[in-house]
N, C-alpha and C. Protein backbone atom coordinates (compact mmCIF):
# COMPACT_ATOMS: atom_id res chain seq x y z
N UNK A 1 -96.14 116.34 -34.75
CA UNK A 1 -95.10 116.10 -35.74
C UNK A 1 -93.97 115.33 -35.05
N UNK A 2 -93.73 114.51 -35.80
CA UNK A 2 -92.20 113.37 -35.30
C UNK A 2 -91.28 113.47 -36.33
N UNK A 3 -90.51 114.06 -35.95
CA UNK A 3 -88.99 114.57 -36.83
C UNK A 3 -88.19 113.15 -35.75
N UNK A 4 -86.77 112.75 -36.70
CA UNK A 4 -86.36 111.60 -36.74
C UNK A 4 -84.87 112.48 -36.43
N UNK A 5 -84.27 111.84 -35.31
CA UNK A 5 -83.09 112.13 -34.64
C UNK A 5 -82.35 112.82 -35.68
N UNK A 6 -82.08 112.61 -37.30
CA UNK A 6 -81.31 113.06 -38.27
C UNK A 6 -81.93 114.41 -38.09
N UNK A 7 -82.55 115.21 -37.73
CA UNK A 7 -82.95 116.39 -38.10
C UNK A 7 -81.98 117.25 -37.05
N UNK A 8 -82.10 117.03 -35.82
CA UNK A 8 -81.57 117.16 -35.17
C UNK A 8 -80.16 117.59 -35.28
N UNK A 9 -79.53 116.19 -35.40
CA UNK A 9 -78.25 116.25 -36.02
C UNK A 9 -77.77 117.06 -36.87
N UNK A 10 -78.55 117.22 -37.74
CA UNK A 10 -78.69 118.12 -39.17
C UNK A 10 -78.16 119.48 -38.42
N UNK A 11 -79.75 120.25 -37.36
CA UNK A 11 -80.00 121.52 -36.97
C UNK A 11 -78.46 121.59 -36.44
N UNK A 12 -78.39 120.74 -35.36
CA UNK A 12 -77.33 121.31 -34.48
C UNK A 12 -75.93 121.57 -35.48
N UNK A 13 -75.31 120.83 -35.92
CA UNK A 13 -73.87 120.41 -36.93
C UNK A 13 -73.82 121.62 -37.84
N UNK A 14 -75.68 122.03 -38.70
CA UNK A 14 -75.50 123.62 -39.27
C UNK A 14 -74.97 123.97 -38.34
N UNK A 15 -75.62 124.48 -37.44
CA UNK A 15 -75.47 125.57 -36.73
C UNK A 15 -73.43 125.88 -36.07
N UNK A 16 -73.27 124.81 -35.91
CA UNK A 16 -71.96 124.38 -35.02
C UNK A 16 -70.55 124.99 -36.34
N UNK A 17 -71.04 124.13 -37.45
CA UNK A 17 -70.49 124.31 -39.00
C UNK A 17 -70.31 126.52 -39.38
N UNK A 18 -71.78 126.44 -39.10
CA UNK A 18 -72.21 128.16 -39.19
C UNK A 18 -71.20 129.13 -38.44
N UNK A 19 -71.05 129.11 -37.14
CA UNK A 19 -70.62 129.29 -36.13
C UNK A 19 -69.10 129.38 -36.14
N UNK A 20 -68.72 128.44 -36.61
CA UNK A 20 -67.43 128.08 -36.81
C UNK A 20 -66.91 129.07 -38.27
N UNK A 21 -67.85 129.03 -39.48
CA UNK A 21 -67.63 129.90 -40.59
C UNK A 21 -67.44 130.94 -39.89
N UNK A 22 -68.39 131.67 -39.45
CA UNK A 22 -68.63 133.42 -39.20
C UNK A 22 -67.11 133.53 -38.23
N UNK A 23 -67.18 132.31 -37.14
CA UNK A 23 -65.81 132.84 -36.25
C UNK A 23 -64.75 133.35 -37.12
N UNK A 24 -64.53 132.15 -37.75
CA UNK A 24 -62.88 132.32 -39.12
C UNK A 24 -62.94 133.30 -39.48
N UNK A 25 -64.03 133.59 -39.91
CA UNK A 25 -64.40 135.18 -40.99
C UNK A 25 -63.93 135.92 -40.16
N UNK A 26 -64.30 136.12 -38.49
CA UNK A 26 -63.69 137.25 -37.65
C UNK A 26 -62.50 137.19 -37.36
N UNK A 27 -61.80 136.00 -36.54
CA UNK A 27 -60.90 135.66 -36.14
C UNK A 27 -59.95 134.94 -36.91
N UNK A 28 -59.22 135.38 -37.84
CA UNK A 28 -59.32 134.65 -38.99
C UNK A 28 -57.98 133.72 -38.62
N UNK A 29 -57.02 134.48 -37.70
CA UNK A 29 -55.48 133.82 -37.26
C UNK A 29 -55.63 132.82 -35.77
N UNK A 30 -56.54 132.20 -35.73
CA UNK A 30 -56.54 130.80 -35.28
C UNK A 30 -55.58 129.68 -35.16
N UNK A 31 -55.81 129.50 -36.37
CA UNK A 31 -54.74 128.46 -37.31
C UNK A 31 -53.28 128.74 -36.13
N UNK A 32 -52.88 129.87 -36.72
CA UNK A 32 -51.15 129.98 -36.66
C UNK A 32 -51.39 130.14 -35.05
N UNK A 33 -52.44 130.81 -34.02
CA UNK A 33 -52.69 130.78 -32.89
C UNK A 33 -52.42 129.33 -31.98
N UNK A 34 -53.64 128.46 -32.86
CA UNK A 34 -53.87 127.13 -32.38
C UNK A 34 -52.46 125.99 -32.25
N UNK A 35 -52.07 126.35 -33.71
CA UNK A 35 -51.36 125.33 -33.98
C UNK A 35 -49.67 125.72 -34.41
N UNK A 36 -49.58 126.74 -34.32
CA UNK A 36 -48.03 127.54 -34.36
C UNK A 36 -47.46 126.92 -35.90
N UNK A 37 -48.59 127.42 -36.70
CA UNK A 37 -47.79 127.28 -38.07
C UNK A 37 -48.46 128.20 -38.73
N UNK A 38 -47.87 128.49 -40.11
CA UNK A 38 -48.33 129.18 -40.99
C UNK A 38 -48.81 128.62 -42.20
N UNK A 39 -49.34 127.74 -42.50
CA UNK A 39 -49.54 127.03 -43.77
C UNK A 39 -49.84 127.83 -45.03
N UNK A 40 -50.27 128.82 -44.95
CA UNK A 40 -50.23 129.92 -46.69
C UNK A 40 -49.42 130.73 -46.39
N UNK A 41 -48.54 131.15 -45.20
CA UNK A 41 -47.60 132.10 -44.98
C UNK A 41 -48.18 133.52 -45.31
N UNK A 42 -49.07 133.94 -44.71
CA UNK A 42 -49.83 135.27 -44.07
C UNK A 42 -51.15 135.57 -45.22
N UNK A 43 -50.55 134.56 -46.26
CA UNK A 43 -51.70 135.41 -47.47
C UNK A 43 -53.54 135.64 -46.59
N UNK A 44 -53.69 134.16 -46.04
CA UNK A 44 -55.40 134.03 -45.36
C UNK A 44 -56.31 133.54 -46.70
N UNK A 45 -55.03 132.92 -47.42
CA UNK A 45 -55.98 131.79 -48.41
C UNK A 45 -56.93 130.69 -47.60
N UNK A 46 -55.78 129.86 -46.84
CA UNK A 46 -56.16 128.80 -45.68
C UNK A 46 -57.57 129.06 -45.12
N UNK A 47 -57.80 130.11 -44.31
CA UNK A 47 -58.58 131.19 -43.77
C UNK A 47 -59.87 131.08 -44.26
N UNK A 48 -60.40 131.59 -45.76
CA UNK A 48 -61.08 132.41 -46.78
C UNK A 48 -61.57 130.80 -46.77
N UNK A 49 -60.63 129.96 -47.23
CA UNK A 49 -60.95 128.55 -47.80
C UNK A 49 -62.18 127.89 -46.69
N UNK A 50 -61.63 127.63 -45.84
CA UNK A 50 -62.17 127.02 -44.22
C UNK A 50 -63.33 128.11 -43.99
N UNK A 51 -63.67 129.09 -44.59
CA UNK A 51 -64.87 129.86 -44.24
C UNK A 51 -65.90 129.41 -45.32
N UNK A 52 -65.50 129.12 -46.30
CA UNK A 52 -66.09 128.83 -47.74
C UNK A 52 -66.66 127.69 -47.21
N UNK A 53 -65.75 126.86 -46.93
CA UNK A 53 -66.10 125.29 -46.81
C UNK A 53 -67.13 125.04 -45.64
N UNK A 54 -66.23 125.83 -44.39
CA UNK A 54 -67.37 125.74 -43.23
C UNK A 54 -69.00 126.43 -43.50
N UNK A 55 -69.41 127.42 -44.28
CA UNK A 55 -70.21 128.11 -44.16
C UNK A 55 -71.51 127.02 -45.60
N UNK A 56 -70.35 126.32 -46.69
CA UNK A 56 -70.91 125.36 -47.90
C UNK A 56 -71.46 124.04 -46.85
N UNK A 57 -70.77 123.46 -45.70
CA UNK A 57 -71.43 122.65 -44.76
C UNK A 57 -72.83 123.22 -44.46
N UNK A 58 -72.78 123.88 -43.62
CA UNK A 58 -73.50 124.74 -43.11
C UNK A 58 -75.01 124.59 -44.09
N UNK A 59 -74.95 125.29 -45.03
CA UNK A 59 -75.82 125.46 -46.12
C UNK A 59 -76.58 123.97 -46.32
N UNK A 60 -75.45 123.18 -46.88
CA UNK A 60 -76.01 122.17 -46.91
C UNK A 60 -77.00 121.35 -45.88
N UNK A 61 -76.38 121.23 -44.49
CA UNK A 61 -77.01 120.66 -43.42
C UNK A 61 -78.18 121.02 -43.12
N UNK A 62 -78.51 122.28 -43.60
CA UNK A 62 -79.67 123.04 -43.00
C UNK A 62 -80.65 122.93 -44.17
N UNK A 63 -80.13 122.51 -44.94
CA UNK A 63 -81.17 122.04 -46.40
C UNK A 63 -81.55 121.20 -45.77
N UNK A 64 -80.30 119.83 -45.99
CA UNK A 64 -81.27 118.29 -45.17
C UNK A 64 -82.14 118.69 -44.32
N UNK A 65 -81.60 119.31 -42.93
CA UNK A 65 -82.84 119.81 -41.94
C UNK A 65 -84.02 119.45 -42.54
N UNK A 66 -84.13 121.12 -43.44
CA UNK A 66 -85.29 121.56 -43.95
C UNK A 66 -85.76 120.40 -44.37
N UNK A 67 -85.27 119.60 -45.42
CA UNK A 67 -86.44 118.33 -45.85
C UNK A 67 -86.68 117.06 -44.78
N UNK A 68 -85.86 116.99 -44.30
CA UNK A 68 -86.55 116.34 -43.04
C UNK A 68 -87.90 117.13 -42.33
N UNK A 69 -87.40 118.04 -42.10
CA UNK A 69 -88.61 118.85 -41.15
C UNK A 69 -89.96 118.76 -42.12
N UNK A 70 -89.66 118.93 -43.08
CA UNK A 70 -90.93 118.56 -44.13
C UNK A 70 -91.30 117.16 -44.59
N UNK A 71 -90.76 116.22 -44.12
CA UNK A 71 -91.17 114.87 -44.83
C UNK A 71 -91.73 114.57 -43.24
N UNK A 72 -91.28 114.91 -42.01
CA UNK A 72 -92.30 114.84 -40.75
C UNK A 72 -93.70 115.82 -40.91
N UNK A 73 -93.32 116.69 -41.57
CA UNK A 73 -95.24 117.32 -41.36
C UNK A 73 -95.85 116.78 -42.35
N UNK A 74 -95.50 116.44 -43.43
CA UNK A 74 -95.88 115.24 -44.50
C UNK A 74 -96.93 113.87 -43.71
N UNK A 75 -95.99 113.17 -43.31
CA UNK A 75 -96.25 111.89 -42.47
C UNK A 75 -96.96 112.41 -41.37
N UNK A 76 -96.93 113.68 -40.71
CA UNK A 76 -97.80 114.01 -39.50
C UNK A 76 -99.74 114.49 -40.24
N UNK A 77 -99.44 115.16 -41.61
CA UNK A 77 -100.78 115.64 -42.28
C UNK A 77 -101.59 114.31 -42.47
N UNK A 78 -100.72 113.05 -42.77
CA UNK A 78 -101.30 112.00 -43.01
C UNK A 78 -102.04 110.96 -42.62
């Protein structure tokens, strides 16, 4: 099977995207850590949001993956 550099890309970026969700979810005061501000002023809207979004990447990337990984065993059955 010959999967095409995009898969790759795909796997790793989920995973990195993933990674990054679950951290926020734990660690959620980063933000005001990293960057010495408060941008929702304690609510952890900011937070909740950037976990949503990072974890909706995530999801997505690992779809593409998946059809990549399947349009190579496709072209490899053939």
């Amino acid at each position: 099977m010959n999967v095409r550099r995009r898969y790759w890309v795909e796997v790793v970026c989920s995973a990195v995207a993933a990674l990054l969700g679950v951290l926020t979810a734990i660690v959620p005061d980063w933000i005001e850590e990293v960057f010495h501000v408060d941008p929702d002023a304690g609510s952890g809207a900011l937070e909740w949001g950037i976990v949503v979004a990072l974890l909706a990447v995530a999801i997505t990337l690992g779809q593409g993956a998946r059809r990549e990984h399947a349009r190579a065993q496709r072209q490899g059955a053939a």
